[in-house]
C-alpha atoms as a PDB file:
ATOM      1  CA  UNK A   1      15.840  11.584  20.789  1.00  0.00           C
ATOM      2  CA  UNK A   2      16.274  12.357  17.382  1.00  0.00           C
ATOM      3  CA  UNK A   3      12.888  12.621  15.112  1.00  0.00           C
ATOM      4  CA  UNK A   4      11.590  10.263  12.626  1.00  0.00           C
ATOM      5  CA  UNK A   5      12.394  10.620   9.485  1.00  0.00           C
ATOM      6  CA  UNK A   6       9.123  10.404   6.694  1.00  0.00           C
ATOM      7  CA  UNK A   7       9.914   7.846   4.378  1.00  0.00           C
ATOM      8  CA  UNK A   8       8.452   8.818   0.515  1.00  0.00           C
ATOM      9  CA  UNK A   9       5.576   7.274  -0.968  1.00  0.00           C
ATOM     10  CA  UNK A  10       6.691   5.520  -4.374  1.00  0.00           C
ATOM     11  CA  UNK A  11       3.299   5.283  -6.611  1.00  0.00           C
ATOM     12  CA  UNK A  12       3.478   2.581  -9.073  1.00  0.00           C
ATOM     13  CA  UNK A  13      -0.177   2.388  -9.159  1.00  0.00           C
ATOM     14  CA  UNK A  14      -3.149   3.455  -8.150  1.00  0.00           C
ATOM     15  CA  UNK A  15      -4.261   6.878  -6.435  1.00  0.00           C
ATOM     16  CA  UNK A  16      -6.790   7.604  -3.410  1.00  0.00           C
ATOM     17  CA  UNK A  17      -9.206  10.316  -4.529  1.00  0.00           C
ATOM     18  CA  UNK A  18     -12.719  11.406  -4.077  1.00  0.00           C
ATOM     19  CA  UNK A  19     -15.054   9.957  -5.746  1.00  0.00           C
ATOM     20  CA  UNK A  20     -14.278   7.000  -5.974  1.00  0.00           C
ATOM     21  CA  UNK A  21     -13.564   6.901  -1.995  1.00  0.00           C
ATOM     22  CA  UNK A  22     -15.238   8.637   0.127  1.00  0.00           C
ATOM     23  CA  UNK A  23     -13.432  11.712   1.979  1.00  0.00           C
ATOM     24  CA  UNK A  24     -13.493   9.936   5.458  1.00  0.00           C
ATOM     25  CA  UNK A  25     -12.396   6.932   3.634  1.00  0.00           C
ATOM     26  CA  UNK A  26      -9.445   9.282   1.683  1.00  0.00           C
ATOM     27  CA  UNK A  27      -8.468  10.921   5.384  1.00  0.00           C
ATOM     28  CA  UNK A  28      -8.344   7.463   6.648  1.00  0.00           C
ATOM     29  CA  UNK A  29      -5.698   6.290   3.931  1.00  0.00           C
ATOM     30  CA  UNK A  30      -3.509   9.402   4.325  1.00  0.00           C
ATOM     31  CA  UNK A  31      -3.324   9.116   8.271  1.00  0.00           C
ATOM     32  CA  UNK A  32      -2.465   5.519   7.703  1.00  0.00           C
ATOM     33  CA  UNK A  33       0.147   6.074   5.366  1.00  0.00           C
ATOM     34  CA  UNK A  34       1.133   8.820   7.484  1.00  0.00           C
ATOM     35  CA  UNK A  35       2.115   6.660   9.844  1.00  0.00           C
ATOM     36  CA  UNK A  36       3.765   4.290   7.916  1.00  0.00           C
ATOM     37  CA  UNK A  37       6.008   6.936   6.257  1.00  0.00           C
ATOM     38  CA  UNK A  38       6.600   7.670   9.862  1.00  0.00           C
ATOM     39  CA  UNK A  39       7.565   3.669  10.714  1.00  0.00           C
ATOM     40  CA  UNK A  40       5.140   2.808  12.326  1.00  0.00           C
ATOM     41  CA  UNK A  41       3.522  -0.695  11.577  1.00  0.00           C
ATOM     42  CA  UNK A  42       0.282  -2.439  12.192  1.00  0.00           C
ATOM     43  CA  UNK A  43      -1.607  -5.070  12.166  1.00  0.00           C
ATOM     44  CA  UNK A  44      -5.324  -6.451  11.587  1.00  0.00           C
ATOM     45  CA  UNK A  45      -7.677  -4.521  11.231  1.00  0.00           C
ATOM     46  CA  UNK A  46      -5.872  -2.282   9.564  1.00  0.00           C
ATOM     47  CA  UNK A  47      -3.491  -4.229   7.609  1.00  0.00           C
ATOM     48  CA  UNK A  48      -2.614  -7.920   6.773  1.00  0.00           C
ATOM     49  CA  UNK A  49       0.629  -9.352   5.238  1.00  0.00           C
ATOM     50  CA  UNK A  50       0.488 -10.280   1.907  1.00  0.00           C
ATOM     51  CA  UNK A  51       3.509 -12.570   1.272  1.00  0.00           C
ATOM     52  CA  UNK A  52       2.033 -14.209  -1.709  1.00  0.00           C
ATOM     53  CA  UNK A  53       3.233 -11.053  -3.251  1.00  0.00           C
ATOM     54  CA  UNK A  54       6.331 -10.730  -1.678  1.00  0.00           C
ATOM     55  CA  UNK A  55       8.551 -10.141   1.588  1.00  0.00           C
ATOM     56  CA  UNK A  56       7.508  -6.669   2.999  1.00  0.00           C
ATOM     57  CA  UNK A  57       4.241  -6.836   1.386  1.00  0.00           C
ATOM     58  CA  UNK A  58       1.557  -5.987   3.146  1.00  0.00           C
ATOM     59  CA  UNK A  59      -2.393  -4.456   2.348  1.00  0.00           C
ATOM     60  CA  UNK A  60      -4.301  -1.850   4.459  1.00  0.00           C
ATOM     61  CA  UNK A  61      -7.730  -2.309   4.596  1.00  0.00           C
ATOM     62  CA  UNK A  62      -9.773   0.626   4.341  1.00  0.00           C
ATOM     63  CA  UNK A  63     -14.353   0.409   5.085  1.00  0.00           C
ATOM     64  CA  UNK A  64     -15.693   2.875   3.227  1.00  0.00           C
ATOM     65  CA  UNK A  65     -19.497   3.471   2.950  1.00  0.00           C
ATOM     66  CA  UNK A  66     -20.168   1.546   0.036  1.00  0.00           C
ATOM     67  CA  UNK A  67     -16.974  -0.242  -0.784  1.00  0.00           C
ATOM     68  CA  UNK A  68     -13.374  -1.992   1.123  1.00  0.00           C
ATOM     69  CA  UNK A  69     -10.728  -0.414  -0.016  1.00  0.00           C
ATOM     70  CA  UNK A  70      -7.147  -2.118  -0.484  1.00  0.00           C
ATOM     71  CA  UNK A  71      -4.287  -0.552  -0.392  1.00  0.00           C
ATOM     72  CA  UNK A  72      -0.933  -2.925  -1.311  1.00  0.00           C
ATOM     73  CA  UNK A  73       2.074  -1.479   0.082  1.00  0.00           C
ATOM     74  CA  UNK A  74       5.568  -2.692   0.508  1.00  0.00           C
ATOM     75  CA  UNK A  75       8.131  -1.260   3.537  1.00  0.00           C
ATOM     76  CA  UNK A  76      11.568  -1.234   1.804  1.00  0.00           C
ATOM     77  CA  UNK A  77      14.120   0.520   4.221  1.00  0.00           C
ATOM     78  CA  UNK A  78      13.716   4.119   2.095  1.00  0.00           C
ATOM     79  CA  UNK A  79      10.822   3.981   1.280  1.00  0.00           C
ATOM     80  CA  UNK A  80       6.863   2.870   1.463  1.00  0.00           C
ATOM     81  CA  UNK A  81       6.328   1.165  -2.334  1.00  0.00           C
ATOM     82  CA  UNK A  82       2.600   1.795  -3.630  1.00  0.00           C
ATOM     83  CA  UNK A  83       1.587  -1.134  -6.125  1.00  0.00           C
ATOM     84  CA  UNK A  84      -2.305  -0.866  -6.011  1.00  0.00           C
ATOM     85  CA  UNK A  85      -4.798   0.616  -4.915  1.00  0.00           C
ATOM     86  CA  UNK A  86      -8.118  -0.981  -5.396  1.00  0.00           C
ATOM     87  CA  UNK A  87     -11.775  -2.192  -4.463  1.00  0.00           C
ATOM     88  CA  UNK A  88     -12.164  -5.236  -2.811  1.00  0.00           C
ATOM     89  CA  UNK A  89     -15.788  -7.228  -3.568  1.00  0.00           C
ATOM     90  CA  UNK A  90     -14.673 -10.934  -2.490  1.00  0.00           C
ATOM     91  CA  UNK A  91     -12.748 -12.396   0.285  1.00  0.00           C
ATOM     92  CA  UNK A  92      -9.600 -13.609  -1.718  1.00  0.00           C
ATOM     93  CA  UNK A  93      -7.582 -11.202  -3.763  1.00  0.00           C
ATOM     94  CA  UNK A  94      -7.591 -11.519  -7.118  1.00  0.00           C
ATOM     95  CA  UNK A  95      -5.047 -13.266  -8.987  1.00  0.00           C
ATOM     96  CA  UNK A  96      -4.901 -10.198 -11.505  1.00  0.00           C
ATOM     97  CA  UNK A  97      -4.484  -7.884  -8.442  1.00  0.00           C
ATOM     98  CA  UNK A  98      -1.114  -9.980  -7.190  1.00  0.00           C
ATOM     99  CA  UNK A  99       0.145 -10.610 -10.432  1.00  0.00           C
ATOM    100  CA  UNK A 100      -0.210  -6.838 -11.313  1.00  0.00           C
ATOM    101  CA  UNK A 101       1.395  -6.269  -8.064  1.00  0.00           C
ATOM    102  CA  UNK A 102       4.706  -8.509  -8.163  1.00  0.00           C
ATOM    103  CA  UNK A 103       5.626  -7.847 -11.722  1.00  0.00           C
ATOM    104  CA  UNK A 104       5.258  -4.037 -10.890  1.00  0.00           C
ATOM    105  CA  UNK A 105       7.712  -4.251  -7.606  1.00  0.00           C
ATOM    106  CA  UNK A 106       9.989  -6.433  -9.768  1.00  0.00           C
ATOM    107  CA  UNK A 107      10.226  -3.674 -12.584  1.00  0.00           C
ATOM    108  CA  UNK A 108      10.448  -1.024  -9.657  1.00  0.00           C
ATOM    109  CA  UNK A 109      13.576  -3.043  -8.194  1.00  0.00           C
ATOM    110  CA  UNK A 110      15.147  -4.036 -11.366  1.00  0.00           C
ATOM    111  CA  UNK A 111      15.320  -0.339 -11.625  1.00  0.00           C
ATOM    112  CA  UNK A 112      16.118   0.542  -8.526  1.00  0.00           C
ATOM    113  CA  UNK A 113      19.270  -1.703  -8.989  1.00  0.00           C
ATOM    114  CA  UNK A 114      20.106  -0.012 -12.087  1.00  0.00           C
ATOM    115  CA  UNK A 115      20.484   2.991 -10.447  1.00  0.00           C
ATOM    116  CA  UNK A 116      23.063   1.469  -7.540  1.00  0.00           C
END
């Protein structure tokens, strides 16, 4: 069996510090992402797709004490793409939030395809 390979983080947005997270909440994010770096994948509660940002697009979903936590990720095939990283205070993401999001991947892959 050959081992996993860690796929990179790509931040176009967003960072998970303390304050404003909490440190449980900050070791929860970096185990998750961990594991997705690793290839793993996952579902509710931890994350939900998000395809009304794109294909691959997903959010985890992070409690903290006083606040949810959102993390929008995408799973391209080298690497784990970072477009925010924000607190959640309704039920429905906000338009802002997945407008921010696609025009960010779409400037990360018009990019990326410059490069190929």
């Amino acid at each position: 069996m050959s081992p996993r390979l860690n796929k990179p983080l790509v931040w176009l947005h967003g960072q998970i510090k303390t304050p404003p997270l909490s440190a449980a909440a900050r070791l929860e994010a970096g185990v998750l992402l961990r594991r997705l770096q690793r290839g793993d994948s996952f579902g509710l509660p931890h994350s939900r797709p998000m395809p009304v940002i794109g294909s691959r697009c997903h959010e985890l979903r992070i409690v903290d004490e006083n606040a949810t936590w959102r993390i929008v990720y995408r799973v391209d095939t080298d690497a784990i793409v970072i477009s925010e990283v924000f607190s959640k205070k309704t039920q429905a993401t906000p338009k802002s939030v997945i407008g921010a999001c696609k025009r960010r991947l779409n400037e990360y892959d018009a990019i990326v395809r410059g490069k190929e």
